[in-house]
PDB file of N, CA and C in Angstrom:
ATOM      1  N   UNK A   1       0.838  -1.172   0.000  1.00  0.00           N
ATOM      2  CA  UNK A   1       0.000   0.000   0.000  1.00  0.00           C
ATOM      3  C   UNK A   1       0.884   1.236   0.000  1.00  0.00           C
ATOM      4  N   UNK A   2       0.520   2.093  -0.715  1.00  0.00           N
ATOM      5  CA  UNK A   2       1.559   3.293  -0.732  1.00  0.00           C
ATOM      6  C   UNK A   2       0.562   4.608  -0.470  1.00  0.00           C
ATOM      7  N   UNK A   3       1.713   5.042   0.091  1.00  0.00           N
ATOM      8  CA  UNK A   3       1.269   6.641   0.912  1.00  0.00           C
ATOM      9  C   UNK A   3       0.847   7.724  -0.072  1.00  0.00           C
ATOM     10  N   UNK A   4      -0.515   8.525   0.011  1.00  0.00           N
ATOM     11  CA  UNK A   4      -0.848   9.284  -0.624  1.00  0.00           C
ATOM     12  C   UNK A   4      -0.122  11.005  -0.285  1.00  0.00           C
ATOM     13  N   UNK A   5       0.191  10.732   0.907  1.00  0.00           N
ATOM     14  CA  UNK A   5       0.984  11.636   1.266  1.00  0.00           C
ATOM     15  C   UNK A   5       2.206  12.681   0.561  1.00  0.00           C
ATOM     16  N   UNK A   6       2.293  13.314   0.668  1.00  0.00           N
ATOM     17  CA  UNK A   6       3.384  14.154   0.119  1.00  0.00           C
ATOM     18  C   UNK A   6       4.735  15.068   0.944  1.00  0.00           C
ATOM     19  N   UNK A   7       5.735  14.568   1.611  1.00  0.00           N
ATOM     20  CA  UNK A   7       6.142  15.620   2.770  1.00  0.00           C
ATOM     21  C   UNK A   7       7.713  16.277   2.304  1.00  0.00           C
ATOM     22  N   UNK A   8       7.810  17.256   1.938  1.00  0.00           N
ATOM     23  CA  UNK A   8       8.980  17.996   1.654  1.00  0.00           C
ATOM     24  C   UNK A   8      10.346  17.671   2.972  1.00  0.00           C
ATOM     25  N   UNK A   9      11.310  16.973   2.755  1.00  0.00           N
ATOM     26  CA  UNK A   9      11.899  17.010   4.022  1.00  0.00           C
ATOM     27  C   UNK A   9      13.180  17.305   3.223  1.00  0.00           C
ATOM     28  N   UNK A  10      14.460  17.096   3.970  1.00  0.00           N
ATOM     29  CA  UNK A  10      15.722  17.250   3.430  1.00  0.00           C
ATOM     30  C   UNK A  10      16.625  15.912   4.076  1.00  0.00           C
ATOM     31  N   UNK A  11      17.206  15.563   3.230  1.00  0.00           N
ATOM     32  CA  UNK A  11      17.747  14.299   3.608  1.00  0.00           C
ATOM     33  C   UNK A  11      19.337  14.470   4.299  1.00  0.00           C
ATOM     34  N   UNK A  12      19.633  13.723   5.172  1.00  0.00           N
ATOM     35  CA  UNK A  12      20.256  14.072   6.306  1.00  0.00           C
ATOM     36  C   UNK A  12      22.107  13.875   5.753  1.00  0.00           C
ATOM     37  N   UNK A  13      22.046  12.897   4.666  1.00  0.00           N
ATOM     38  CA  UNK A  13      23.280  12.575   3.547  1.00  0.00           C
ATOM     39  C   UNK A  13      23.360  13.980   3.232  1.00  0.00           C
ATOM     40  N   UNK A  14      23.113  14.126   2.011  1.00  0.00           N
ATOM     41  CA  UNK A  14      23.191  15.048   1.228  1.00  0.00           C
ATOM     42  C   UNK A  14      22.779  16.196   1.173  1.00  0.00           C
ATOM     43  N   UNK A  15      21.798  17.043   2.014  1.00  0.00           N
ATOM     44  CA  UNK A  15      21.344  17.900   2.768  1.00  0.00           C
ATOM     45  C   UNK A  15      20.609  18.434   1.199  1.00  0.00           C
ATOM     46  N   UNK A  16      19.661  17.405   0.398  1.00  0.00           N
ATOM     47  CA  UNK A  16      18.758  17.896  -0.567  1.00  0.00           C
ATOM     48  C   UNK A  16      17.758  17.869  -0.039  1.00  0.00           C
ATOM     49  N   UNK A  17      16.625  18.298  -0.536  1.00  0.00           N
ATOM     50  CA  UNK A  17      15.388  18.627  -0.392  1.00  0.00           C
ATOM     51  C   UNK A  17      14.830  17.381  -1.492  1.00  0.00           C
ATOM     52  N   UNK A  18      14.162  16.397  -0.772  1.00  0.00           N
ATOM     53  CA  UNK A  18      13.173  15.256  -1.307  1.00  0.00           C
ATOM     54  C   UNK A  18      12.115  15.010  -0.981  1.00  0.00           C
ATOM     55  N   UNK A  19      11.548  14.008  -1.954  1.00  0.00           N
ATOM     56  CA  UNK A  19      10.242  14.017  -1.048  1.00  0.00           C
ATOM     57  C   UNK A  19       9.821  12.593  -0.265  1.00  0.00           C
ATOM     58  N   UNK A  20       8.976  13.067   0.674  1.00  0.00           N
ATOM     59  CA  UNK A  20       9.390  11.466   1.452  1.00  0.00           C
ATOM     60  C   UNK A  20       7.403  11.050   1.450  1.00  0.00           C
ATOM     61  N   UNK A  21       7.289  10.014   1.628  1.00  0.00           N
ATOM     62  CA  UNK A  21       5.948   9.687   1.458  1.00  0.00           C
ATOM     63  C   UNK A  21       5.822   9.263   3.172  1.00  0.00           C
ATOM     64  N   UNK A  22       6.663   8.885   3.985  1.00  0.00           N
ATOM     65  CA  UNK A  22       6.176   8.874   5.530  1.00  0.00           C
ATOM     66  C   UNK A  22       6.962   9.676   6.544  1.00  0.00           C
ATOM     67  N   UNK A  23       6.517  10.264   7.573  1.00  0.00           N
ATOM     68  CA  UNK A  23       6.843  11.270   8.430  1.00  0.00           C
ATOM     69  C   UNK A  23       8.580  10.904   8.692  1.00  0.00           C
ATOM     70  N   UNK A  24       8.944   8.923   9.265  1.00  0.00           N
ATOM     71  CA  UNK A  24      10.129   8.841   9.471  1.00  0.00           C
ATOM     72  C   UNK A  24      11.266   8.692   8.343  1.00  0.00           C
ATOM     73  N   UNK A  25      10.923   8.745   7.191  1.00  0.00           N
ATOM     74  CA  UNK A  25      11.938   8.986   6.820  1.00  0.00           C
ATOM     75  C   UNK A  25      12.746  10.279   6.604  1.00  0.00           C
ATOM     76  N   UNK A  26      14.249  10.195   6.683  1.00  0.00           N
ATOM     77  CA  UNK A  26      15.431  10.961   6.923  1.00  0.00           C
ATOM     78  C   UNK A  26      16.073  10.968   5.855  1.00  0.00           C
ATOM     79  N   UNK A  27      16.035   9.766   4.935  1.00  0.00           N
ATOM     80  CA  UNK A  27      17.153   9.772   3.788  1.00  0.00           C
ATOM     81  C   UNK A  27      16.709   9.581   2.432  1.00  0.00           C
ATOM     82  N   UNK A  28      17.041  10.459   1.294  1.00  0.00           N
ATOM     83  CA  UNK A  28      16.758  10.373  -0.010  1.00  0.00           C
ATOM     84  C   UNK A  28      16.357   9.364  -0.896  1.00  0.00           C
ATOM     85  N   UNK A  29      17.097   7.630  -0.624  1.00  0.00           N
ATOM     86  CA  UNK A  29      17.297   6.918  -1.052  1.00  0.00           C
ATOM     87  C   UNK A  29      18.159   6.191   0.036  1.00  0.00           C
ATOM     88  N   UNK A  30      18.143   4.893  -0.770  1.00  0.00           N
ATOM     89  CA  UNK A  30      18.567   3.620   0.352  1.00  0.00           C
ATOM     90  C   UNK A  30      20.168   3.816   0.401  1.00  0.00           C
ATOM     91  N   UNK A  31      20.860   4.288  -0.527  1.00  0.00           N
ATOM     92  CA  UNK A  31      22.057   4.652  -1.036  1.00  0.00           C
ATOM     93  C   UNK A  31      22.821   5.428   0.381  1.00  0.00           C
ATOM     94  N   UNK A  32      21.656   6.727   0.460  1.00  0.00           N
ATOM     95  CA  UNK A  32      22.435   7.580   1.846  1.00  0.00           C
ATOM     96  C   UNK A  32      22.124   6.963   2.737  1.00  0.00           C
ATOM     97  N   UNK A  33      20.675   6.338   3.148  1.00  0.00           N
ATOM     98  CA  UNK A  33      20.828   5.600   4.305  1.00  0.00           C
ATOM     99  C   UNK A  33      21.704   4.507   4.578  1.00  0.00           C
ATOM    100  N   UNK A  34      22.536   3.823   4.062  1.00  0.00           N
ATOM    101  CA  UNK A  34      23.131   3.139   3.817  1.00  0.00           C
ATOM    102  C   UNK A  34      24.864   3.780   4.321  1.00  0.00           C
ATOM    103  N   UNK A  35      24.811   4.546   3.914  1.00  0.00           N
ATOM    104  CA  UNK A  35      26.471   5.538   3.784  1.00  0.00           C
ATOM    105  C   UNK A  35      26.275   6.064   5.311  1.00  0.00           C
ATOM    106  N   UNK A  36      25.010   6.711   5.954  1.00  0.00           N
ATOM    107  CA  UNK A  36      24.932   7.022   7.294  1.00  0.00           C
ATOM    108  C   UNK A  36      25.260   6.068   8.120  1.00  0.00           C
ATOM    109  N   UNK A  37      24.513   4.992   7.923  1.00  0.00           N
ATOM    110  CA  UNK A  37      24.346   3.775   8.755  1.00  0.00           C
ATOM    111  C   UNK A  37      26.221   3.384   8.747  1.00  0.00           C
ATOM    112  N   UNK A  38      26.695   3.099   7.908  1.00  0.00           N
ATOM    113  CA  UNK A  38      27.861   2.743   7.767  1.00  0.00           C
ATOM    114  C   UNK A  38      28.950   3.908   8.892  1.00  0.00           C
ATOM    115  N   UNK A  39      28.573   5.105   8.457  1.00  0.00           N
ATOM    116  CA  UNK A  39      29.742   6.003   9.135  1.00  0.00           C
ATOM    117  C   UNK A  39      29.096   5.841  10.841  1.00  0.00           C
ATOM    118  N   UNK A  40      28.051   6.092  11.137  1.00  0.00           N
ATOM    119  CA  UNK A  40      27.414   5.849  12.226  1.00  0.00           C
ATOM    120  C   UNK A  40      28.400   4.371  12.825  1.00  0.00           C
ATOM    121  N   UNK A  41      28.463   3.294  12.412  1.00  0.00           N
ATOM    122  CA  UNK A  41      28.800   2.126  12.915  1.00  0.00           C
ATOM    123  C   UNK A  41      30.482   2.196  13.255  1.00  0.00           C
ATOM    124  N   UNK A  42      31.192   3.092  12.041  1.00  0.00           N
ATOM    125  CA  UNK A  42      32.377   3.590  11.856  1.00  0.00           C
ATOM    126  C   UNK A  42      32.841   3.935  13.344  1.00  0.00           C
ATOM    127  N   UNK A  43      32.148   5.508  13.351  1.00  0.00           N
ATOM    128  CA  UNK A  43      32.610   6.098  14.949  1.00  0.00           C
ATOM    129  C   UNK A  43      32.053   5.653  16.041  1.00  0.00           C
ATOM    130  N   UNK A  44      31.233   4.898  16.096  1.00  0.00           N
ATOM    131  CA  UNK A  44      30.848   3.741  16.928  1.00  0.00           C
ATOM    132  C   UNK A  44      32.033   3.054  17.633  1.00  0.00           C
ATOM    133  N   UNK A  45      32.856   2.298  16.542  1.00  0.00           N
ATOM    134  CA  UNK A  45      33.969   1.442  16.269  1.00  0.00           C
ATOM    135  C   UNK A  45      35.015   2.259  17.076  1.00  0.00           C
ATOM    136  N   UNK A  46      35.385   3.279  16.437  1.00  0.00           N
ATOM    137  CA  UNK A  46      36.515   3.883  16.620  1.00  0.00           C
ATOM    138  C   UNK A  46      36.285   4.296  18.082  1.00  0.00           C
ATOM    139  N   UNK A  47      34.967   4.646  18.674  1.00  0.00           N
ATOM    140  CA  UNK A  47      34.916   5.596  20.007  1.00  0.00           C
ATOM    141  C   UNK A  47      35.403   4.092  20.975  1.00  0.00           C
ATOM    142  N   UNK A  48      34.879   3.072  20.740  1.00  0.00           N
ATOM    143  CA  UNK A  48      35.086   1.971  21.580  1.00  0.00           C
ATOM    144  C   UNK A  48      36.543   1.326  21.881  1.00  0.00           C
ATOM    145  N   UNK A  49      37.507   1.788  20.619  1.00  0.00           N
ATOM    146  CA  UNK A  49      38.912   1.491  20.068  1.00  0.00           C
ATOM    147  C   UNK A  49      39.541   2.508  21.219  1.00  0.00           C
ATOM    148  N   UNK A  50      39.135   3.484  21.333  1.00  0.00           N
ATOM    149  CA  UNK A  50      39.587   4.703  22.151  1.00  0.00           C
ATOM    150  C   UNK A  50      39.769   4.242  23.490  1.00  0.00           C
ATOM    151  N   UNK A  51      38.515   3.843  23.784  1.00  0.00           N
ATOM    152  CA  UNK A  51      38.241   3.862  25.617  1.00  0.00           C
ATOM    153  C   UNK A  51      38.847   2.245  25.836  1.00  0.00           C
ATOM    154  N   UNK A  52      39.417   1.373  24.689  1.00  0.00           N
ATOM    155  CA  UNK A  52      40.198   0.755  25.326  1.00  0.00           C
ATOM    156  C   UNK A  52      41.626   0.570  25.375  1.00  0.00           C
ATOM    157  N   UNK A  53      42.003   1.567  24.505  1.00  0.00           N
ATOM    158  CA  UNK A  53      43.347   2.343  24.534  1.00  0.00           C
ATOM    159  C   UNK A  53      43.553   2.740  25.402  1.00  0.00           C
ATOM    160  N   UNK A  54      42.687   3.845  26.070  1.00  0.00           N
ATOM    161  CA  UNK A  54      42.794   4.897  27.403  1.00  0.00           C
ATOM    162  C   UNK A  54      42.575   3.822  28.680  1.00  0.00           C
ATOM    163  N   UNK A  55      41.726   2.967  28.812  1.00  0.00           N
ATOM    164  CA  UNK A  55      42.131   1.607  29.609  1.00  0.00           C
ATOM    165  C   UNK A  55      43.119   1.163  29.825  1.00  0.00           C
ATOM    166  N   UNK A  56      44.037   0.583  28.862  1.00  0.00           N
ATOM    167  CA  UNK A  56      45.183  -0.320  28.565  1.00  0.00           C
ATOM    168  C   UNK A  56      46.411   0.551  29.213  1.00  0.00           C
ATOM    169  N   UNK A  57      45.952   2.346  28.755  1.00  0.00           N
ATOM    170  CA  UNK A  57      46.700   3.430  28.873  1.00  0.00           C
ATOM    171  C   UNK A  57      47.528   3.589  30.637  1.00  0.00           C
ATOM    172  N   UNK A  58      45.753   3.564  31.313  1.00  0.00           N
ATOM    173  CA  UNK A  58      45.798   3.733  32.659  1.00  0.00           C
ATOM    174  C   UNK A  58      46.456   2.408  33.345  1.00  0.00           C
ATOM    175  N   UNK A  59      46.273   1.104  32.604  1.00  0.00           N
ATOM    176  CA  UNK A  59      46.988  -0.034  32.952  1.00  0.00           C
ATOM    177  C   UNK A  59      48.672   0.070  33.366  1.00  0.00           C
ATOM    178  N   UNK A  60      49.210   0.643  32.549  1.00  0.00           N
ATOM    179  CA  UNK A  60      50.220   0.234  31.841  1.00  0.00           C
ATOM    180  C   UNK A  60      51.221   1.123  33.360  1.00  0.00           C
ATOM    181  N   UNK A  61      50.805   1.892  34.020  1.00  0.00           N
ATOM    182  CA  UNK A  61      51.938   2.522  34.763  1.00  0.00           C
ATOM    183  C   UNK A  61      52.523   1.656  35.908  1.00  0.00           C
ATOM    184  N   UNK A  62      51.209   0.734  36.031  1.00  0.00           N
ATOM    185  CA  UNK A  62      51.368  -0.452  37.284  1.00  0.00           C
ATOM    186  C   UNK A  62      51.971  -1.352  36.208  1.00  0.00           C
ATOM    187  N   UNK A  63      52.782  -1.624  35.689  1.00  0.00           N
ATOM    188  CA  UNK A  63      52.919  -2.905  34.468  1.00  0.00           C
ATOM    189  C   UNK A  63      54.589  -2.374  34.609  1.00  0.00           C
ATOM    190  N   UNK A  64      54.996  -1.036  34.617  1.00  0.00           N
ATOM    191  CA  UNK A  64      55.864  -0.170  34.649  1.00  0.00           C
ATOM    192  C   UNK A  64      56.886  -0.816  35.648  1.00  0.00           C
ATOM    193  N   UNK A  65      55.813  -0.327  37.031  1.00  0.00           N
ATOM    194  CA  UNK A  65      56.461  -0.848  38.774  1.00  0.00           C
ATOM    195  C   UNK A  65      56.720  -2.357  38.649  1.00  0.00           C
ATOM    196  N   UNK A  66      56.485  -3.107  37.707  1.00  0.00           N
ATOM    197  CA  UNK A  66      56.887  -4.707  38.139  1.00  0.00           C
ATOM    198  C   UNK A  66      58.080  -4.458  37.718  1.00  0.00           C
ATOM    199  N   UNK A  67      58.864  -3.679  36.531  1.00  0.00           N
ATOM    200  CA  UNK A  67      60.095  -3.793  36.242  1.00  0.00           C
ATOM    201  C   UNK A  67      60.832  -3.183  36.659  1.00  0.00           C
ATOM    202  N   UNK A  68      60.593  -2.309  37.638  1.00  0.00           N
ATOM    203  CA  UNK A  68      61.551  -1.554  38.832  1.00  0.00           C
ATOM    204  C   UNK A  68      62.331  -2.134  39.561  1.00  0.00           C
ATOM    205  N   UNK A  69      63.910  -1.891  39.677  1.00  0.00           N
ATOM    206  CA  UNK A  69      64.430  -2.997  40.635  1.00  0.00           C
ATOM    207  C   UNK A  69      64.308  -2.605  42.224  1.00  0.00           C
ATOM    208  N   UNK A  70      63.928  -1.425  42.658  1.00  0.00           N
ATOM    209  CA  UNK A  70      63.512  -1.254  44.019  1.00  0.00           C
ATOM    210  C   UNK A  70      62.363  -2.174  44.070  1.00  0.00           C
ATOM    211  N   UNK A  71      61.675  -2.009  43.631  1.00  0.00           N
ATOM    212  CA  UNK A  71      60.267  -3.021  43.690  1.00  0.00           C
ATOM    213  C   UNK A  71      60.333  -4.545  44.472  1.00  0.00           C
ATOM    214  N   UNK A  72      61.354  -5.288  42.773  1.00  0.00           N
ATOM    215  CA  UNK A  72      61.917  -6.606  43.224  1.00  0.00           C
ATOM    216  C   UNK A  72      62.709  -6.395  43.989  1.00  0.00           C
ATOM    217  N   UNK A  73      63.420  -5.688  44.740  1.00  0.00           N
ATOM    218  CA  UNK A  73      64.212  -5.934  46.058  1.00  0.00           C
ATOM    219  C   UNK A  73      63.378  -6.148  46.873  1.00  0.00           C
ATOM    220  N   UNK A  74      62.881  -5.007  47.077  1.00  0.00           N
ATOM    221  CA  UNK A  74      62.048  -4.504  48.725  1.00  0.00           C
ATOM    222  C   UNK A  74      60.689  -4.926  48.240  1.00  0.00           C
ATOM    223  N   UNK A  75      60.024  -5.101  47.680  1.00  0.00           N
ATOM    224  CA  UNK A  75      58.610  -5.342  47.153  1.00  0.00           C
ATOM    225  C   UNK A  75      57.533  -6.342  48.372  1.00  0.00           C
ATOM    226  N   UNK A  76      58.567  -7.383  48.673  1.00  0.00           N
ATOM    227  CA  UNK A  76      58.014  -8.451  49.612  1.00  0.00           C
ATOM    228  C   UNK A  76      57.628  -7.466  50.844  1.00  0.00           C
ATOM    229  N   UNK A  77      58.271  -6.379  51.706  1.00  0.00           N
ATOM    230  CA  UNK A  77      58.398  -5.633  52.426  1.00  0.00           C
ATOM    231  C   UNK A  77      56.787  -4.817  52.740  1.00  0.00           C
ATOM    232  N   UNK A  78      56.327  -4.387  51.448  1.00  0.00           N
ATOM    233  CA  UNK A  78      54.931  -3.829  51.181  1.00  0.00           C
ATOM    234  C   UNK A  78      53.903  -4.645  51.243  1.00  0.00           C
ATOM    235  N   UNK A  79      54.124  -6.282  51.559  1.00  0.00           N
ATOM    236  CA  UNK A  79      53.236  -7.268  50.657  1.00  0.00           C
ATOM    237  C   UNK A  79      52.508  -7.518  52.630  1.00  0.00           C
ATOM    238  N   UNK A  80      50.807  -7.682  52.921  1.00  0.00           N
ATOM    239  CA  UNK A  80      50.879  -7.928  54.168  1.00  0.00           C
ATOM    240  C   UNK A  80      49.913  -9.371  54.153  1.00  0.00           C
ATOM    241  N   UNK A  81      50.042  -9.917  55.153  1.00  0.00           N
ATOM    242  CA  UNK A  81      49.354 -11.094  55.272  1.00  0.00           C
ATOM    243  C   UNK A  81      48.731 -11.140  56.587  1.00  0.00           C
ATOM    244  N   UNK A  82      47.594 -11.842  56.382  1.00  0.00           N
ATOM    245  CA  UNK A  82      46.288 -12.077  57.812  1.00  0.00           C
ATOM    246  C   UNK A  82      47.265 -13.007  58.673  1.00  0.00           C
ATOM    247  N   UNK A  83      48.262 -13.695  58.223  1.00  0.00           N
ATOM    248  CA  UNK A  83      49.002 -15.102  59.547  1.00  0.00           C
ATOM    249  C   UNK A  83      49.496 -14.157  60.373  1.00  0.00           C
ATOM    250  N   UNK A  84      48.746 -14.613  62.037  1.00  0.00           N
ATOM    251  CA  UNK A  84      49.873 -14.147  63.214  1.00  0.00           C
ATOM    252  C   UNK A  84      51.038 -14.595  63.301  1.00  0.00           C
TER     253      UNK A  84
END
């Protein structure tokens, strides 16, 4: 069944003026929705690549102290245990 409707919108790709036959559509053709959807998934990707960089980032200074040789000397010294 197709929409008798008529709604002037501008498509969110290409920032033309089309016409869309239902209120939700956003994109000209399947083409831009398609190219959105894609870059959308893109920085998706990349934002998640980030925060486990900056993870790994904050890891890494304690990763540092194991190869300290004050550490392995005296290290046992810092270490405490529940035995009376």
């Amino acid at each position: 069944m197709s929409s008798n409707i008529d709604i002037k919108k501008k498509c969110k790709w290409f920032e033309q003026v089309f016409t869309a036959h239902k209120m939700s559509t956003s994109y000209c053709s399947y083409r831009c929705a398609s190219l959105a959807y894609k870059k959308r998934v893109r920085q998706e990707r990349i934002i998640s690549y980030q925060k486990e960089l900056s993870l790994k980032e904050q890891n890494e200074p304690i990763k540092d102290l194991e190869h300290r040789e004050w550490l392995k000397r005296y290290g046992n010294l810092f270490v405490t245990s529940n035995n009376p």
